[in-house]
Protein backbone atom coordinates (compact mmCIF):
# COMPACT_ATOMS: atom_id res chain seq x y z
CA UNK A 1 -28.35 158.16 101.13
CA UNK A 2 -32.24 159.34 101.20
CA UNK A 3 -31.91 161.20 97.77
CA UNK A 4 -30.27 157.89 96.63
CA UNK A 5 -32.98 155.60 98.19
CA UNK A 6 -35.80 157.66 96.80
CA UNK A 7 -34.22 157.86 93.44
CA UNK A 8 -34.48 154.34 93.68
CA UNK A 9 -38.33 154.13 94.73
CA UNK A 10 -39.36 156.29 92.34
CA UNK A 11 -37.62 154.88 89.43
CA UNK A 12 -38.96 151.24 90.32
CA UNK A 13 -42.15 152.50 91.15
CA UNK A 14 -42.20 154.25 87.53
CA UNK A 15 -41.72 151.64 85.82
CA UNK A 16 -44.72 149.11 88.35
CA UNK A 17 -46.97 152.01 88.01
CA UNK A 18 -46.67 151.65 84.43
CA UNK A 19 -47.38 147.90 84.00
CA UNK A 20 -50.46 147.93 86.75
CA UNK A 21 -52.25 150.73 85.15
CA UNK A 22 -51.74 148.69 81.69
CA UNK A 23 -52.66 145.44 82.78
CA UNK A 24 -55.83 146.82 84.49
CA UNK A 25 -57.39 148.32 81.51
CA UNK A 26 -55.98 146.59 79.22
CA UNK A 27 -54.37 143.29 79.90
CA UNK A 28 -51.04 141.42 79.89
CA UNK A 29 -50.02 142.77 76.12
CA UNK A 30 -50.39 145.80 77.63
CA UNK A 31 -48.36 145.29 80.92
CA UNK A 32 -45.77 144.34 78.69
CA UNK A 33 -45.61 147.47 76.58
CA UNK A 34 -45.72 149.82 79.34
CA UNK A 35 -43.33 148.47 80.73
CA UNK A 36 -41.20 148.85 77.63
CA UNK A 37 -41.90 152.26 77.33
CA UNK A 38 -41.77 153.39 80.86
CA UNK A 39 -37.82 151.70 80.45
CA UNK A 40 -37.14 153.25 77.21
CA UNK A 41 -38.67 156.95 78.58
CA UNK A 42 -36.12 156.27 81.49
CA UNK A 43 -33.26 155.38 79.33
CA UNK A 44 -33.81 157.96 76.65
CA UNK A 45 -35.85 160.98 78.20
CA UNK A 46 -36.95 163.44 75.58
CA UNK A 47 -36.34 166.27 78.22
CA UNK A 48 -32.70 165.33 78.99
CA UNK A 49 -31.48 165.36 75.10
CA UNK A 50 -32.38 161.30 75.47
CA UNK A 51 -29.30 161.06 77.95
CA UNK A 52 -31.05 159.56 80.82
CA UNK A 53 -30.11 156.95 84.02
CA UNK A 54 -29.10 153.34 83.00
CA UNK A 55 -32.11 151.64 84.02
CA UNK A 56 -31.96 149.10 86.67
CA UNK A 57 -34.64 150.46 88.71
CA UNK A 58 -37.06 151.05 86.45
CA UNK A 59 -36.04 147.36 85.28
CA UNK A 60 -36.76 145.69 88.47
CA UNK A 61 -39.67 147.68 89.56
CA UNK A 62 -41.31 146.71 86.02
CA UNK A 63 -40.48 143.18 86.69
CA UNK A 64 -42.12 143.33 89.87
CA UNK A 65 -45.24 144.13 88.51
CA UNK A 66 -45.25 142.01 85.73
CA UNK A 67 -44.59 138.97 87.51
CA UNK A 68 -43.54 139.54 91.42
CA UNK A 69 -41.55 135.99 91.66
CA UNK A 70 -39.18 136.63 88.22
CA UNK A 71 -38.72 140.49 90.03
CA UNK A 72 -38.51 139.27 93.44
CA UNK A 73 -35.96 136.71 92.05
CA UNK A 74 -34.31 139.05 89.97
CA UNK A 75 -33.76 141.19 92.78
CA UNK A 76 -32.19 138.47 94.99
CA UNK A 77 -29.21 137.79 92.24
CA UNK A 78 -28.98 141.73 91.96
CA UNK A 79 -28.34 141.81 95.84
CA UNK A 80 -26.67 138.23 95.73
CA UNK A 81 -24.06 139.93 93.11
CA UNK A 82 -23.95 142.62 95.14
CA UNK A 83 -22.85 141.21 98.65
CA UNK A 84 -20.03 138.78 96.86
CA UNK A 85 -18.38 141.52 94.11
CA UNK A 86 -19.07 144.71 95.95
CA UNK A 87 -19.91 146.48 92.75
CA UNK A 88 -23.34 147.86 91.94
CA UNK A 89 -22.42 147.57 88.30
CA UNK A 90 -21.88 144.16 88.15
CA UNK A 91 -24.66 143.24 90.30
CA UNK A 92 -26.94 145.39 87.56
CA UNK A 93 -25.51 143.08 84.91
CA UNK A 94 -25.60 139.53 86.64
CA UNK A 95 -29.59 140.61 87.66
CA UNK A 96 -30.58 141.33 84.26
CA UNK A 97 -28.68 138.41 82.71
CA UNK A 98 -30.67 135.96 85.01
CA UNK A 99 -33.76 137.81 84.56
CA UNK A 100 -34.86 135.81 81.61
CA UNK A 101 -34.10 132.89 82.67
CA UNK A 102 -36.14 133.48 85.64
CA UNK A 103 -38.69 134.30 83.37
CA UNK A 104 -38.67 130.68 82.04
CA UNK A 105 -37.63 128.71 84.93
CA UNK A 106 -40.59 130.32 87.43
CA UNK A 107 -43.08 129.96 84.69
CA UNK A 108 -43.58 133.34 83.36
CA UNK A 109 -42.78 132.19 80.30
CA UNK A 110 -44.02 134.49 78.23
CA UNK A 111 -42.07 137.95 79.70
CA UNK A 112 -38.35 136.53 78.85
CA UNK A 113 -38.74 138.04 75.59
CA UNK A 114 -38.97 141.44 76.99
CA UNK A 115 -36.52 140.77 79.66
CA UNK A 116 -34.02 139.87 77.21
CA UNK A 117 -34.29 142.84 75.52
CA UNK A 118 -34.17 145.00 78.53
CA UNK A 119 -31.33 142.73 79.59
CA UNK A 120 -29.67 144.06 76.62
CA UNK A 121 -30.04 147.49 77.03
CA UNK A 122 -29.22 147.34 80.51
CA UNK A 123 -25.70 145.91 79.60
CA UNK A 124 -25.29 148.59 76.61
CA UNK A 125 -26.04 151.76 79.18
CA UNK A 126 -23.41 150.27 81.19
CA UNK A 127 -20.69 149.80 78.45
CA UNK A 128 -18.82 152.41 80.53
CA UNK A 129 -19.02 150.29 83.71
CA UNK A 130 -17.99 147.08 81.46
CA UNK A 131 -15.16 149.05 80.30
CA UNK A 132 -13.72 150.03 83.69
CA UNK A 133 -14.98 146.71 85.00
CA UNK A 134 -12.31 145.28 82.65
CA UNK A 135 -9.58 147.58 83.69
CA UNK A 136 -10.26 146.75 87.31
CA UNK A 137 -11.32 150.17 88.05
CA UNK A 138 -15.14 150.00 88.95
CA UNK A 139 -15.66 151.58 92.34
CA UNK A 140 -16.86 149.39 95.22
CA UNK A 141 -19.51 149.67 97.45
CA UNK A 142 -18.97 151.87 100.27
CA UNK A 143 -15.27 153.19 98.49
CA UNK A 144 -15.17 156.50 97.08
């Protein structure tokens, strides 16, 4: 459970460090594109043979940097998901689904673009989980 929670911290914070240091020196453009790259350098790390984690973490932490309502929102439908299907999996996918439209409908307007995108590639890491979500085989929290 502490290798899991830290794994957790330091993939969010990855991908927050990224978009502060960006937007500081060099504004929101920036942000944006660090935070795109700090999700793609998680996704596809040169150092693994581009087989890296799936990318939630890194997804939320970015969002929570680039606009702490649309993360702190995005994180309430992850946990949300979470506490009603008992699958990490699905809550991954119902967060980033609603991420853009948190994006619009808290007035950072301007970020659904990239959180569609990163929506997207969250659900295509997980086509494994969609697949065994299907078949009604996705672990559940706390089951091993």
């Amino acid at each position: 459970k502490k290798a899991a929670f830290l794994t957790l911290v330091f993939d969010a914070g990855k991908g927050a460090v990224a978009v502060l240091i960006a937007r500081a020196v060099f504004g929101e453009a920036a942000a944006q594109l660090a935070g795109l790259a700090a999700f793609l350098g998680h996704l596809f790390p040169v150092w693994l043979g581009f087989k890296g984690g799936k990318g939630v973490a890194t997804f939320l932490g970015l969002l929570l940097a680039l606009s702490f309502p649309v993360g702190f929102a995005a994180c309430m439908s992850w946990l949300a998901a979470a506490v009603v299907l008992r699958m990490s999996s699905a809550a991954a996918l119902v967060s980033a689904l609603s991420a853009p439209i948190w994006c619009v409908v808290l007035g950072y307007g301007v970020g659904w673009v990239l959180a569609a995108v990163l929506a997207a590639l969250i659900w295509w890491s997980h086509r494994s989980n969609i697949g065994r979500l299907m078949a009604g085989e996705e672990p559940k929290i706390g089951k091993k």
